[in-house]
C-alpha atoms as a PDB file:
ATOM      1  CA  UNK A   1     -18.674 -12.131   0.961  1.00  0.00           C
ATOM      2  CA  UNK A   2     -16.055 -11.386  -1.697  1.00  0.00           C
ATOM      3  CA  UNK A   3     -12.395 -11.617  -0.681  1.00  0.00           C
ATOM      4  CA  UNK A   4     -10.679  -8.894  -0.176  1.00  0.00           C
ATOM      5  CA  UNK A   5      -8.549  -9.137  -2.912  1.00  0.00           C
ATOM      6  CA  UNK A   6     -10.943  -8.605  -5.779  1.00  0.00           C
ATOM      7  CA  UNK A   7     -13.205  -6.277  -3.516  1.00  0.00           C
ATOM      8  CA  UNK A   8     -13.533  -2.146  -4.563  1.00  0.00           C
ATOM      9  CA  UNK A   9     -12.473  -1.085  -1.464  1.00  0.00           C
ATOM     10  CA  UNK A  10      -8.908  -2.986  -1.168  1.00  0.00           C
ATOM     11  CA  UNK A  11      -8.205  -1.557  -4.606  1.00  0.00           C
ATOM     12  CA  UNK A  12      -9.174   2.170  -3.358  1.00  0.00           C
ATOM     13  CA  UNK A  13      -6.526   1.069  -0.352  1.00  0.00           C
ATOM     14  CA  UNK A  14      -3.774   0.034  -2.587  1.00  0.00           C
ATOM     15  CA  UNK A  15      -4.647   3.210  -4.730  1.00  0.00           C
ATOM     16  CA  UNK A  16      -4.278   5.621  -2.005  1.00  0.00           C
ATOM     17  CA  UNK A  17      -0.734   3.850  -1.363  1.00  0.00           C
ATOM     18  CA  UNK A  18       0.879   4.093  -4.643  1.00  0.00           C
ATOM     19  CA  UNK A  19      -0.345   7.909  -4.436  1.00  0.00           C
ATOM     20  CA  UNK A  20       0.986   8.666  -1.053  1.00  0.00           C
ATOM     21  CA  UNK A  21       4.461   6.652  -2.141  1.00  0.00           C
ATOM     22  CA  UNK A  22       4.243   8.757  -4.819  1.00  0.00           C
ATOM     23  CA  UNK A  23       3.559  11.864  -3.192  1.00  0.00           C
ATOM     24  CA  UNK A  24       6.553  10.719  -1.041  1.00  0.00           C
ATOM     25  CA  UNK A  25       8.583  10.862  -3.849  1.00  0.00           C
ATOM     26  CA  UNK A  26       9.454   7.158  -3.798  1.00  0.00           C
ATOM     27  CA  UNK A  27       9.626   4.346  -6.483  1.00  0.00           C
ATOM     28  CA  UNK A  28       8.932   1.084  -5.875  1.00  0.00           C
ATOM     29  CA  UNK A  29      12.601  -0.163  -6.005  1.00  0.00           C
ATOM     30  CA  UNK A  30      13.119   2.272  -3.169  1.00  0.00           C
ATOM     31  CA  UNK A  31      10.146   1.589  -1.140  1.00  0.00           C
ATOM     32  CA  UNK A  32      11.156  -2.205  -1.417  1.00  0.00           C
ATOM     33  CA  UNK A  33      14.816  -1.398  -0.710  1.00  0.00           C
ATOM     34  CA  UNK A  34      13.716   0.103   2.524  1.00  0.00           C
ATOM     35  CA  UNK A  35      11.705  -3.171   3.191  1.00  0.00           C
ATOM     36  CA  UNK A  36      14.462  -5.510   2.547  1.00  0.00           C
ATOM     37  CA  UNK A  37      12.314  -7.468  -0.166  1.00  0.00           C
ATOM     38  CA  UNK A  38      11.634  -7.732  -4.013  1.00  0.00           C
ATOM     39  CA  UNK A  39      10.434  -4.601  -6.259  1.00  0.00           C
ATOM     40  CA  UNK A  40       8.114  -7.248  -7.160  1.00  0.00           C
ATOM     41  CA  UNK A  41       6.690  -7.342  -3.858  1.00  0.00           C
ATOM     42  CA  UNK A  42       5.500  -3.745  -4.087  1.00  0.00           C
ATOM     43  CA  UNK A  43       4.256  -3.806  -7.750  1.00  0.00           C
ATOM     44  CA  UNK A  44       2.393  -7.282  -6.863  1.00  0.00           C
ATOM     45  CA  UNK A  45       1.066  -4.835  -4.179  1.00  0.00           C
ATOM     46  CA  UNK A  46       0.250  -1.734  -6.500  1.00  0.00           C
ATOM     47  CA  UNK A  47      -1.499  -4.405  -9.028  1.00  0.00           C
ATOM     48  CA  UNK A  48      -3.562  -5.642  -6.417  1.00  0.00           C
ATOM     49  CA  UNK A  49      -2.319  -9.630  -7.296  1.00  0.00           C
ATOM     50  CA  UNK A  50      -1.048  -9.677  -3.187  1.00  0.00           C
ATOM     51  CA  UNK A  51      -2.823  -9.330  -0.638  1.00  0.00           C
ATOM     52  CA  UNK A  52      -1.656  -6.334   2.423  1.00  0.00           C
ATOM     53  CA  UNK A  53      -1.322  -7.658   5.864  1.00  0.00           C
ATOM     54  CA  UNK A  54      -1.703  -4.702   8.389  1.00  0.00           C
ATOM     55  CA  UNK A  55       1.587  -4.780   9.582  1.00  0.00           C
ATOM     56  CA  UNK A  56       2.762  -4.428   5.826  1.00  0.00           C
ATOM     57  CA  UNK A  57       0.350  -1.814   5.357  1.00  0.00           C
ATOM     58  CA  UNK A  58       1.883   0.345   8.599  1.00  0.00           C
ATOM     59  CA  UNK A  59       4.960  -0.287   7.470  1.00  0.00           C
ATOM     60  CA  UNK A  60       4.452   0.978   4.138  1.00  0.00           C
ATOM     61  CA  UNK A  61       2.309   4.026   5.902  1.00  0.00           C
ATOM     62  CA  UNK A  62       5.441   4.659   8.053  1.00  0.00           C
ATOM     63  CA  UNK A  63       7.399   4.872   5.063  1.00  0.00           C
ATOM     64  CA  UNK A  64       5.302   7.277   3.381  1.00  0.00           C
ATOM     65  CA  UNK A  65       5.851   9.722   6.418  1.00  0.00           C
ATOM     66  CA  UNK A  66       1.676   8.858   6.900  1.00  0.00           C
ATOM     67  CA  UNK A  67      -0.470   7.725   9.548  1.00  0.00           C
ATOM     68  CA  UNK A  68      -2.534   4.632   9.160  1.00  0.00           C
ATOM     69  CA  UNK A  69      -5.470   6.653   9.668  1.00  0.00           C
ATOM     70  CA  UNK A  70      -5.155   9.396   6.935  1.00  0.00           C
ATOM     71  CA  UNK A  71      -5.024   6.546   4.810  1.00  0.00           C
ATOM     72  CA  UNK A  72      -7.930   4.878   5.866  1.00  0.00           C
ATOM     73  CA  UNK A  73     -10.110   7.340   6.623  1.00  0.00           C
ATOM     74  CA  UNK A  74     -11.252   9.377   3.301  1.00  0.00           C
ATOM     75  CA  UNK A  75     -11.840   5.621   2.169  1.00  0.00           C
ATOM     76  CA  UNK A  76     -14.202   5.147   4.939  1.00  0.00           C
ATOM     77  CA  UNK A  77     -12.607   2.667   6.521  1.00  0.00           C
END
């Protein structure tokens, strides 16, 4: 099994982030303002070099103004 990292549908995941924190009208220094860490933290994110722990990813949902599930579930997952 590939890792998760490297796999298509953790990049689809991160993509539909960065387009709801977009649609959200956030940047990253913003979103990682908001999350008390690095801008580097959410562009390793975006660039799919880290890898999202599910409490990040609510988090990051919750900042969006986004449920966990309308992320997850045009991606089929």
């Amino acid at each position: 099994m590939r890792k998760s990292l490297h796999s298509r549908k953790h990049r689809e995941l991160i993509s539909a982030l960065k387009a709801a924190r977009k649609a959200a009208g956030l940047t990253q220094v913003e979103v990682a303002k908001r999350l008390g860490r690095p801008q580097s933290f959410v562009a390793k994110l975006e660039a799919c070099e880290r890898r999202l722990d599910v409490i990040e990813f609510a988090e990051l949902c919750r900042l969006y103004g986004r449920s966990t599930s309308s992320v997850l579930m045009p991606l089929g997952l």
